[in-house]
C-alpha atoms as a PDB file:
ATOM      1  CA  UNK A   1     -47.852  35.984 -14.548  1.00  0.00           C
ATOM      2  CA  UNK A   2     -47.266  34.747 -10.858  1.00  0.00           C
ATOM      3  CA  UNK A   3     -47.547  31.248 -12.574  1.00  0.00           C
ATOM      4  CA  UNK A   4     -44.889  31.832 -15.148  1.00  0.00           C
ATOM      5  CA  UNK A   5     -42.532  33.398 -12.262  1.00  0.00           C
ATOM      6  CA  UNK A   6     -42.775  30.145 -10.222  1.00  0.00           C
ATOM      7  CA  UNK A   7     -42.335  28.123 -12.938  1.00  0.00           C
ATOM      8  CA  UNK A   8     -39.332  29.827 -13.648  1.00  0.00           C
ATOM      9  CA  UNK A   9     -38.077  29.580 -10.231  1.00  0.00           C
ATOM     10  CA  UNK A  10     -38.356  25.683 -10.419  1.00  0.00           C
ATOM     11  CA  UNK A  11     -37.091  25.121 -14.154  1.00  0.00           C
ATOM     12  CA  UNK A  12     -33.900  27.488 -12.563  1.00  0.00           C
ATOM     13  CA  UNK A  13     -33.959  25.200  -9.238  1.00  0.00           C
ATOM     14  CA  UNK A  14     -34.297  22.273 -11.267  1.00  0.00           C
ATOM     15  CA  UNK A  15     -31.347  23.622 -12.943  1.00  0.00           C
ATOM     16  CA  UNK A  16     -28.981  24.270 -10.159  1.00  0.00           C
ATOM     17  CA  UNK A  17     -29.846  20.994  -8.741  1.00  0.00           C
ATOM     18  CA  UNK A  18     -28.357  19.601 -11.523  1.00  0.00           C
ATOM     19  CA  UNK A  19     -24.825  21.432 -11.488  1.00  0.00           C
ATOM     20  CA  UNK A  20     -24.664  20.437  -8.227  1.00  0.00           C
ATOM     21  CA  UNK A  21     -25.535  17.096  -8.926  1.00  0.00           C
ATOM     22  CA  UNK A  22     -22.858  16.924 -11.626  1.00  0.00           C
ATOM     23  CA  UNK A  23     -20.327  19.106  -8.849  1.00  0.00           C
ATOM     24  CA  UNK A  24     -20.347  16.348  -6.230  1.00  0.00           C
ATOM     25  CA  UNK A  25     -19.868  13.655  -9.009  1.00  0.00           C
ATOM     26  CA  UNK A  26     -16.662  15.272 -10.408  1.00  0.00           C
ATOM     27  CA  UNK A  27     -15.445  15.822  -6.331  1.00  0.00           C
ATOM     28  CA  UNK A  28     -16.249  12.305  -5.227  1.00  0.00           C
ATOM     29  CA  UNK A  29     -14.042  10.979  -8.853  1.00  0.00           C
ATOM     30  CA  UNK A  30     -11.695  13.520  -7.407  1.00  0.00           C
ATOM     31  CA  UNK A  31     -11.424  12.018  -4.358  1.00  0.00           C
ATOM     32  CA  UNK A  32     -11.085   8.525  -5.206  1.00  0.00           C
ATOM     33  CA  UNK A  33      -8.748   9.303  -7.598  1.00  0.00           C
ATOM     34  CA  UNK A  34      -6.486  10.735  -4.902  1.00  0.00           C
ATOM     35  CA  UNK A  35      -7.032   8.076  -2.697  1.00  0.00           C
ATOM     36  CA  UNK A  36      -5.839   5.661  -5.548  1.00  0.00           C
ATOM     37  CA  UNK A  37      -2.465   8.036  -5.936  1.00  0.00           C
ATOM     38  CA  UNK A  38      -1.792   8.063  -2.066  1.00  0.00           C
ATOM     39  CA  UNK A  39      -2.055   4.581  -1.962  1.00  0.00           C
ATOM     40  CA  UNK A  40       0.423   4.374  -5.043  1.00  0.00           C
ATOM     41  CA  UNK A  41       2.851   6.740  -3.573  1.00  0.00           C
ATOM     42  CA  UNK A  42       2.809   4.413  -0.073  1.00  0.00           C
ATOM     43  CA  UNK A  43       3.370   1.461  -2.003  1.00  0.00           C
ATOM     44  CA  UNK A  44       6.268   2.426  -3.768  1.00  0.00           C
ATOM     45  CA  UNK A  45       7.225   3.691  -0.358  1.00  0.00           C
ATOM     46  CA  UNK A  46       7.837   0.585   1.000  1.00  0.00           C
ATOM     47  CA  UNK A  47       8.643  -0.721  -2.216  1.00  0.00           C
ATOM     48  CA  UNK A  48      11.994   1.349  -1.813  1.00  0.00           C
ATOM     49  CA  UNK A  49      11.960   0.341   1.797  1.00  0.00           C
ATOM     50  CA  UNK A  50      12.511  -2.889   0.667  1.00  0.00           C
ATOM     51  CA  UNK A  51      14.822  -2.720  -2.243  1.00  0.00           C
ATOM     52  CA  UNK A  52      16.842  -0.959  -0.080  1.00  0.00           C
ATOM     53  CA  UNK A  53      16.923  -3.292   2.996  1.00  0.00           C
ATOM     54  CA  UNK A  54      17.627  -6.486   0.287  1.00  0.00           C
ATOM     55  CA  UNK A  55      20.755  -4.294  -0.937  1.00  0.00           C
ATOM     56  CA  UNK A  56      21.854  -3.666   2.387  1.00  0.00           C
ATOM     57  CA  UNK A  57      21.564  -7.454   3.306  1.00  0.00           C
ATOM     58  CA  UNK A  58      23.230  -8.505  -0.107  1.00  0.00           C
ATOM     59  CA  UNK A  59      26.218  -5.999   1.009  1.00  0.00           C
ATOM     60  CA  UNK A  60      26.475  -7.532   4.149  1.00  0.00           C
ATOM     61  CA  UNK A  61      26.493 -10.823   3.143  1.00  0.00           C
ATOM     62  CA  UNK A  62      28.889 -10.302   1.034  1.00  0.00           C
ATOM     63  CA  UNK A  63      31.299  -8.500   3.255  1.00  0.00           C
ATOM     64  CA  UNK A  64      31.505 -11.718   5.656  1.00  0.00           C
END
């Protein structure tokens, strides 16, 4: 009986270890994947940036 106990208590650890395991995969996709959008969102940042500093200099060149 004390046999079948600690097996138990291993094929649960075993267990565990695994939806852990599986946990800290989904997290670190997680966290790369926000990485990825923040780095987006900054890009188009200064993407606007400079759009918007091309139309001011169009504007101005055209008002001399």
């Amino acid at each position: 009986i004390l046999i079948e106990k600690i097996q138990s208590v291993k094929a649960n650890a075993d267990q565990s270890q695994r939806i852990v395991e599986g946990g800290c995969l989904e997290i670190r996709k997680l966290d790369t994947a926000k990485k990825n959008v923040t780095y987006a969102m900054k890009t188009l940042k200064e993407l606007n940036k400079l759009v918007i500093g091309i139309e001011q200099l169009r504007e101005l060149c055209i008002s001399k």
